[in-house]
N, C-alpha and C. Protein backbone atom coordinates (compact mmCIF):
# COMPACT_ATOMS: atom_id res chain seq x y z
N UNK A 1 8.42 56.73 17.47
CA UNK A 1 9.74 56.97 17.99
C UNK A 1 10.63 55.76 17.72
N UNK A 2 11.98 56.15 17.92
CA UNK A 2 12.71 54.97 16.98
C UNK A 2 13.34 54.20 18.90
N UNK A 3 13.63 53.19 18.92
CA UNK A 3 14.29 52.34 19.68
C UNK A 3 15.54 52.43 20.25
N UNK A 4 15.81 52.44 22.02
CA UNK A 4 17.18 53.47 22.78
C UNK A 4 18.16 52.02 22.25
N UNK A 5 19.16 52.94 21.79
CA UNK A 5 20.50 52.06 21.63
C UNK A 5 21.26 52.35 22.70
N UNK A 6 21.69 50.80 23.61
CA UNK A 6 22.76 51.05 24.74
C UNK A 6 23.85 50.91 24.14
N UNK A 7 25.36 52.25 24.18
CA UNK A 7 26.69 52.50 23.90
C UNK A 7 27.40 51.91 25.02
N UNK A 8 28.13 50.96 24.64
CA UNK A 8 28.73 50.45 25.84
C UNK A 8 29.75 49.76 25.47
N UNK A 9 31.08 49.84 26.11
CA UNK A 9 32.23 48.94 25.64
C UNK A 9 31.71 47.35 25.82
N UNK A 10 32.41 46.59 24.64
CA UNK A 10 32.20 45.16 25.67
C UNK A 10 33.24 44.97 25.71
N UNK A 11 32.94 43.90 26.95
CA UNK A 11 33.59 43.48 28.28
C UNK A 11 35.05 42.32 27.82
N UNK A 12 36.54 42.88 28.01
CA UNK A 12 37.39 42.06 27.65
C UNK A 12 37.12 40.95 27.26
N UNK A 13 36.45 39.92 28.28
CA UNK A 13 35.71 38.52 27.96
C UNK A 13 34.65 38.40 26.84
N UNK A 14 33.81 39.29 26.56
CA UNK A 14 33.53 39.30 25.50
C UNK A 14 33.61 39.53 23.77
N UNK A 15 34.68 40.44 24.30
CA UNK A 15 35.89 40.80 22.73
C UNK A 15 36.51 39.75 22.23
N UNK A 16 37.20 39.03 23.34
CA UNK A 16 38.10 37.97 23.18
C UNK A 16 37.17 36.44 23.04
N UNK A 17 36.61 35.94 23.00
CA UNK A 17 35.80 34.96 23.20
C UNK A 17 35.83 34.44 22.25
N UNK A 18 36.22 32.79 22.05
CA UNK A 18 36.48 31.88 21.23
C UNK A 18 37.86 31.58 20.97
N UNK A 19 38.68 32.63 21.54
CA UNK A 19 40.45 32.96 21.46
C UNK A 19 41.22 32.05 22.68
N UNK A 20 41.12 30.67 22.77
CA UNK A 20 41.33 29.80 23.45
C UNK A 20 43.08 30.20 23.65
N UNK A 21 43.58 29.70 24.99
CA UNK A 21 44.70 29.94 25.05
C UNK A 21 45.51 28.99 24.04
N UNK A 22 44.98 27.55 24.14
CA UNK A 22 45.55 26.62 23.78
C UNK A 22 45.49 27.26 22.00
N UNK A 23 44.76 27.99 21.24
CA UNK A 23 44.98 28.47 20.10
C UNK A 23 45.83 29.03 19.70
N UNK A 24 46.58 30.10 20.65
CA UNK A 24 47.47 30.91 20.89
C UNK A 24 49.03 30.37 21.07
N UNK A 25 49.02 29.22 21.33
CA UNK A 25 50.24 28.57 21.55
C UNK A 25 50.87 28.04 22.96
N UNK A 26 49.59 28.85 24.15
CA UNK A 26 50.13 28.40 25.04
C UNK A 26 49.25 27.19 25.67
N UNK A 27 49.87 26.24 25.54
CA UNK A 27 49.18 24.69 25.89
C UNK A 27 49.78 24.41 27.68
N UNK A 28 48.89 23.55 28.56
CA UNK A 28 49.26 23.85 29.67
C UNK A 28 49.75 22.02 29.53
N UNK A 29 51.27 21.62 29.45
CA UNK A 29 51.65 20.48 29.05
C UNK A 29 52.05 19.67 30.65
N UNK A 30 51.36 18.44 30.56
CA UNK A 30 51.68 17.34 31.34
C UNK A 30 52.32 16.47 30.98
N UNK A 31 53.17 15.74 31.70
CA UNK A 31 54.30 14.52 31.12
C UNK A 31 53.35 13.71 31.40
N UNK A 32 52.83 12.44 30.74
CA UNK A 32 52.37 11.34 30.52
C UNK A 32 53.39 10.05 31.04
N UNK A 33 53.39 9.87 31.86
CA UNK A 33 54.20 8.47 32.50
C UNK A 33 53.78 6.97 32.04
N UNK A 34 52.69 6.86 31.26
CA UNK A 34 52.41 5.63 30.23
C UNK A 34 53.85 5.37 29.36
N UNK A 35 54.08 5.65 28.74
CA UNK A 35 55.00 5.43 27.84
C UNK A 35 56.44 5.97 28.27
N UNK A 36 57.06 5.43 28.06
CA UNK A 36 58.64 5.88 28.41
C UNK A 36 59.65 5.28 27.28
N UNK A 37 59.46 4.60 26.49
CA UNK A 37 60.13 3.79 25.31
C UNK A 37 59.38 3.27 24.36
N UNK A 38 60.37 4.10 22.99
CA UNK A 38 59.40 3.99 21.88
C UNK A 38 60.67 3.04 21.02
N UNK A 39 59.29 1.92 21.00
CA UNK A 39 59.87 0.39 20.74
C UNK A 39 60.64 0.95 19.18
N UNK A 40 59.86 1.24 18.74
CA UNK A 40 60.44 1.04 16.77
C UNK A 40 61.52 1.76 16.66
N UNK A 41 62.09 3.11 17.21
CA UNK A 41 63.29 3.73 17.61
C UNK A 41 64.34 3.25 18.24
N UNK A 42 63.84 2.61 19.13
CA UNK A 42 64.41 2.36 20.37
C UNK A 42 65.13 3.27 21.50
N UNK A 43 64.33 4.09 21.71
CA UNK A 43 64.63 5.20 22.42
C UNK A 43 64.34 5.52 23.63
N UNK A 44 64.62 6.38 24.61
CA UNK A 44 64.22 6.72 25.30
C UNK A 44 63.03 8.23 24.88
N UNK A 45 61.77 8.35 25.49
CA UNK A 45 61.07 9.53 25.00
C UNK A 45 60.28 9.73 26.13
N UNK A 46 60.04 11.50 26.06
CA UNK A 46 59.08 12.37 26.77
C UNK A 46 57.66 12.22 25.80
N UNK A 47 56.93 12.21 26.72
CA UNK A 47 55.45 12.29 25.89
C UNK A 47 54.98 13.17 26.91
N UNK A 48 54.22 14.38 26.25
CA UNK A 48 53.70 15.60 26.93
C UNK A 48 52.19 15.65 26.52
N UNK A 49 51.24 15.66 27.16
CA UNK A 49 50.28 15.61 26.65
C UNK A 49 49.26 17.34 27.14
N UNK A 50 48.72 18.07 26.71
CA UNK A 50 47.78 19.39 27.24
C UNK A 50 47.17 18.95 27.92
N UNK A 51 47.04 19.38 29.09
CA UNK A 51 45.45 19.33 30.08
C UNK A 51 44.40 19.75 29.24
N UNK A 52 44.49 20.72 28.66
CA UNK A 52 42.96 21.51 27.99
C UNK A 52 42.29 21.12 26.61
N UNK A 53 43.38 20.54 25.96
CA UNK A 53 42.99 20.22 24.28
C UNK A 53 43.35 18.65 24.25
N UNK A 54 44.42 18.23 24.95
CA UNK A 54 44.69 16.75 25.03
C UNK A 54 45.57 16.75 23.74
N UNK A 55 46.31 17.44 23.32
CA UNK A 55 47.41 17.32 22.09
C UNK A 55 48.42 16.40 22.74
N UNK A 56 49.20 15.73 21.95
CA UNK A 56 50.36 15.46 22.48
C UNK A 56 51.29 15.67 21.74
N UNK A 57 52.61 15.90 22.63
CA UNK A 57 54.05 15.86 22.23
C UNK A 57 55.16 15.46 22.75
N UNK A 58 55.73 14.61 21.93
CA UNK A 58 57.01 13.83 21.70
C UNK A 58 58.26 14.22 21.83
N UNK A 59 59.02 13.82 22.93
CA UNK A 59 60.40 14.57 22.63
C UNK A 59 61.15 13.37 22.97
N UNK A 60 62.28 12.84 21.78
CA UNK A 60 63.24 12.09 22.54
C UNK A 60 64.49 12.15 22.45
N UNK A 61 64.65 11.83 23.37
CA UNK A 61 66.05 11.87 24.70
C UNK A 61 67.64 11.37 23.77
């Protein structure tokens, strides 16, 4: 006799898996209060850094 195959949806979490939000574009961004002036510009700047991936980004003022 041949071997029971279980038919079964998988489970949202399992469809999706490896599909990180931070892949997707949505990064969960913290302002970084280390830096506030970027000497070689001389500017004032935002530094945003992800909680989840640790990217950062630069915005200045």
């Amino acid at each position: 006799m041949g071997d029971v195959v279980a038919f079964k949806r998988p489970k949202a979490s399992e469809k999706h898996k490896g599909k990180t939000l931070c892949r997707s574009g949505f990064h969960r961004w913290k302002i970084v209060t280390e830096r506030k002036f970027d000497v070689k510009q001389g500017r004032l700047v935002t530094v945003s850094r992800c909680e989840r991936c640790g990217i950062e980004k630069v915005e200045r003022l």
